[in-house]
C-alpha atoms as a PDB file:
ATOM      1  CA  UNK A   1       0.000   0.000   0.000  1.00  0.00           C
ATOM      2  CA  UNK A   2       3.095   2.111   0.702  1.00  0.00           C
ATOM      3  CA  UNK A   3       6.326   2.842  -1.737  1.00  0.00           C
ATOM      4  CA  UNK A   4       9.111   2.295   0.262  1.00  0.00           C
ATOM      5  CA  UNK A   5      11.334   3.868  -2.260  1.00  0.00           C
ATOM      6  CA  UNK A   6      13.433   6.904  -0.600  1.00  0.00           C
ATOM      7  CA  UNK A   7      12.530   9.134  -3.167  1.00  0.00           C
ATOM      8  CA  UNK A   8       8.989   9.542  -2.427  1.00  0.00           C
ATOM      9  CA  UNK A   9       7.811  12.489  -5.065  1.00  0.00           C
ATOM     10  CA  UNK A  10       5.383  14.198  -2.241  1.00  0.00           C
ATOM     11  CA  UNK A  11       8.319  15.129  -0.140  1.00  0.00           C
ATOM     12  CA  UNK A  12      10.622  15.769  -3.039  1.00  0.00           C
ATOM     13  CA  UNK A  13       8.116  18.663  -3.646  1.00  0.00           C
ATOM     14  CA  UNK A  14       7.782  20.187  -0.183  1.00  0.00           C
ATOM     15  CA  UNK A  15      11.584  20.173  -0.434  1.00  0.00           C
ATOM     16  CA  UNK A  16      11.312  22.379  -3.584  1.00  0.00           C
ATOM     17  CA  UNK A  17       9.836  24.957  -1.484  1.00  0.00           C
ATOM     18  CA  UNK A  18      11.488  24.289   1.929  1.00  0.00           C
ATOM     19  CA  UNK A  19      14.986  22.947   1.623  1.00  0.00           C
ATOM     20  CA  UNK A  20      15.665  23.332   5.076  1.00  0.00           C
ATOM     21  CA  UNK A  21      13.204  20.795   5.884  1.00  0.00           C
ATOM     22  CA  UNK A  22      15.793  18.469   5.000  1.00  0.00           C
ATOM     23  CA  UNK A  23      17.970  18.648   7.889  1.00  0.00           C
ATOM     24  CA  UNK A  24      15.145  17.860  10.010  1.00  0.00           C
ATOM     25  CA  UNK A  25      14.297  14.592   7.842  1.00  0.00           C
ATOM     26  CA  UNK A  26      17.922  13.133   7.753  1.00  0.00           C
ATOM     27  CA  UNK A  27      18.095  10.615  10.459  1.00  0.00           C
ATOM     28  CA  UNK A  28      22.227  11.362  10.913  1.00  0.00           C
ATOM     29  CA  UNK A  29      21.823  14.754  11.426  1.00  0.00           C
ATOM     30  CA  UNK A  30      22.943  16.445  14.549  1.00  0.00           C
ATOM     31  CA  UNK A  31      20.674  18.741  16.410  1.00  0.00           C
ATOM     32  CA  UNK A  32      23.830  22.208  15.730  1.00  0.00           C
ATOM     33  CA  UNK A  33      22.616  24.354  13.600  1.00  0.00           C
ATOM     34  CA  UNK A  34      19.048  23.607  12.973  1.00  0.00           C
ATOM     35  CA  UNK A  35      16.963  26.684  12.166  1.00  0.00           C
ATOM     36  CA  UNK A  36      14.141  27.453  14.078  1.00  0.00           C
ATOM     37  CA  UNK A  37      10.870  26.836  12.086  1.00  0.00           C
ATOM     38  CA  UNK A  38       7.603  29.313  11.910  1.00  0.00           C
ATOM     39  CA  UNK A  39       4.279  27.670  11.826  1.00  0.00           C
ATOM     40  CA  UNK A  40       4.159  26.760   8.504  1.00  0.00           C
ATOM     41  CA  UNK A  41       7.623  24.940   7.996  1.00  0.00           C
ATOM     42  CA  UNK A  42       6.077  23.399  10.858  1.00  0.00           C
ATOM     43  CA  UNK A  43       3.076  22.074   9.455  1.00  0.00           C
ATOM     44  CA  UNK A  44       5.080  20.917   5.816  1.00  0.00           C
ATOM     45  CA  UNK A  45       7.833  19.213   8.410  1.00  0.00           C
ATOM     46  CA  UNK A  46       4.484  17.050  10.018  1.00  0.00           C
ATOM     47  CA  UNK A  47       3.165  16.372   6.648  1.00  0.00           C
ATOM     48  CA  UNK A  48       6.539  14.937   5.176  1.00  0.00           C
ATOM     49  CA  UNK A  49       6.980  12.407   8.688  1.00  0.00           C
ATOM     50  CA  UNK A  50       3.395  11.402   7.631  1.00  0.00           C
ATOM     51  CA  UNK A  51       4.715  10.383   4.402  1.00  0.00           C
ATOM     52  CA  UNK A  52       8.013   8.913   5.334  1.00  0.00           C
ATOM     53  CA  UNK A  53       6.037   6.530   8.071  1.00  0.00           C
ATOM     54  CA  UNK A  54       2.082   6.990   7.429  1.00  0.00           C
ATOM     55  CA  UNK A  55       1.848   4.041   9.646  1.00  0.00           C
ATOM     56  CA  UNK A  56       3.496   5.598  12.242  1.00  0.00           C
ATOM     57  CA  UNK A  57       2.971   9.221  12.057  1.00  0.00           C
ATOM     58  CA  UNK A  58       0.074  11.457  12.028  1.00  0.00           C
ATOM     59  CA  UNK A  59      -0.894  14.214   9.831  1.00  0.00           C
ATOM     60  CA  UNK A  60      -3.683  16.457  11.157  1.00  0.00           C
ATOM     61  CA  UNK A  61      -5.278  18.549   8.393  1.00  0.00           C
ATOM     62  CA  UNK A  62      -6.397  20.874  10.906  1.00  0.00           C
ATOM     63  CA  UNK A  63      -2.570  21.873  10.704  1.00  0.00           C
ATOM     64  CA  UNK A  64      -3.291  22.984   7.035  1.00  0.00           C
ATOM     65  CA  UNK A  65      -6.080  25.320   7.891  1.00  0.00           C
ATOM     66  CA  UNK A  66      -4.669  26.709  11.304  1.00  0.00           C
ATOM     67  CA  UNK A  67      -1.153  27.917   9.868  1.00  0.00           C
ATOM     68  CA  UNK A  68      -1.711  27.472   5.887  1.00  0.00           C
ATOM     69  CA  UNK A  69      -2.721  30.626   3.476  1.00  0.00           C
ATOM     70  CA  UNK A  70      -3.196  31.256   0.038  1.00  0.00           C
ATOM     71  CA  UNK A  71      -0.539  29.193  -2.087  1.00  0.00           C
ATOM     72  CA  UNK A  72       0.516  27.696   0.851  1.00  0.00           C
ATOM     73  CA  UNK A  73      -3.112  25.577   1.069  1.00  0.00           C
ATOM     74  CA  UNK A  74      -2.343  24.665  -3.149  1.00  0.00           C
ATOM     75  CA  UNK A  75       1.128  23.680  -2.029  1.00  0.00           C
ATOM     76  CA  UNK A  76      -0.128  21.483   0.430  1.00  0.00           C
ATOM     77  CA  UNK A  77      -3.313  20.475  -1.256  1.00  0.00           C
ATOM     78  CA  UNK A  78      -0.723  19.139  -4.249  1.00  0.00           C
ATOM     79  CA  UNK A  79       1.578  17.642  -2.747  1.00  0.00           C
ATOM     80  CA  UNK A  80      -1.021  15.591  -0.842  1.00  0.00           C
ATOM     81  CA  UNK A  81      -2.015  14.804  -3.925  1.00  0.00           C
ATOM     82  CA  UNK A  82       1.086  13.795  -5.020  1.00  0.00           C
ATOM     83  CA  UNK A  83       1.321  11.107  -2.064  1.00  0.00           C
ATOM     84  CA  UNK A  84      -1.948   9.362  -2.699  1.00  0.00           C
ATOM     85  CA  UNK A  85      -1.176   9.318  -6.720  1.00  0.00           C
ATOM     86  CA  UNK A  86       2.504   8.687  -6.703  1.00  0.00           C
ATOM     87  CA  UNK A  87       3.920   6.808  -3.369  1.00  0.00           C
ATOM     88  CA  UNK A  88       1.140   4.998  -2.468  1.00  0.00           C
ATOM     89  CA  UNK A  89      -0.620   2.010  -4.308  1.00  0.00           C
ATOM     90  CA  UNK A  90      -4.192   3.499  -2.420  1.00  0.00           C
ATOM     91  CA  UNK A  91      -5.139   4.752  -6.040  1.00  0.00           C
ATOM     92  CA  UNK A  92      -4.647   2.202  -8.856  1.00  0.00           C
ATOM     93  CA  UNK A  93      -6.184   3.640 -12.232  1.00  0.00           C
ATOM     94  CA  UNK A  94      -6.442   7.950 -11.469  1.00  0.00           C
ATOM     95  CA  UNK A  95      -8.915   9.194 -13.202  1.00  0.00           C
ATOM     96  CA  UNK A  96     -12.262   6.578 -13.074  1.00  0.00           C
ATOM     97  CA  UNK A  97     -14.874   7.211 -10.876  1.00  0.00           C
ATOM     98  CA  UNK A  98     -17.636   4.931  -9.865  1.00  0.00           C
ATOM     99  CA  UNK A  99     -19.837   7.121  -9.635  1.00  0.00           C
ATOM    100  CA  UNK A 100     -21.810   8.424 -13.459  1.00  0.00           C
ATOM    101  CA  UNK A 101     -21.470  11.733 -14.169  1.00  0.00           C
ATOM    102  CA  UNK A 102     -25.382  12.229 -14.310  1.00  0.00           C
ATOM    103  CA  UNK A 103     -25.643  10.882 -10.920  1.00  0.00           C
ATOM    104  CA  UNK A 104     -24.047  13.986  -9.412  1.00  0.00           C
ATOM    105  CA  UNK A 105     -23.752  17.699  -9.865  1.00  0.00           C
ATOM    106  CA  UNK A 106     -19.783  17.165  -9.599  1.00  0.00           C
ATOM    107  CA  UNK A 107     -18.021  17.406 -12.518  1.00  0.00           C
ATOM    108  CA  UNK A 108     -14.610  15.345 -12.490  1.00  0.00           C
ATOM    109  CA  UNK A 109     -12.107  16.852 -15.052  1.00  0.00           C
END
């Protein structure tokens, strides 16, 4: 259910945005010379230890709409996105629904 690959493309993306987040995910780092993170560093460091261990660690959207604005929500939104679609097996064939387009007022693009 889980890729156990390293390079998990969710995280690779939060990265983009927050290289220091890094440090903070390397298991041999020492604590020296760690910056201090604000609330939203914060809340992209608990989503990546969600998806480096989902079994193990918690992410609590609440998180998202506490300390997340504006591009920081799409950022988040995408690169949740990203984990369901590309390091997990949870969604096989993107893009089928089960559920006819007449049946709902949703339109799936």
């Amino acid at each position: 259910m889980y890729n156990t690959n390293n390079n998990l493309k969710s995280i690779e993306y939060i990265l983009h945005y927050f290289p220091s987040l890094k440090l903070y995910l390397e298991k041999t780092s020492s604590n020296e010379n760690i910056p201090l993170l604000n609330d939203v560093e914060k809340t992209f460091l608990e989503m990546c230890l969600f998806f480096e261990n989902p079994s193990k660690h918690s992410f609590d959207f609440r998180l998202v709409y506490l300390h997340l604005q504006d591009e920081w929500v799409i950022v988040a939104l995408k690169a949740l996105e990203l984990f369901t679609r590309k390091d997990t097996y949870m969604i096989k064939t993107f893009g089928e629904s089960f559920i006819k387009p007449e049946e709902t007022s949703y339109k799936y693009n």
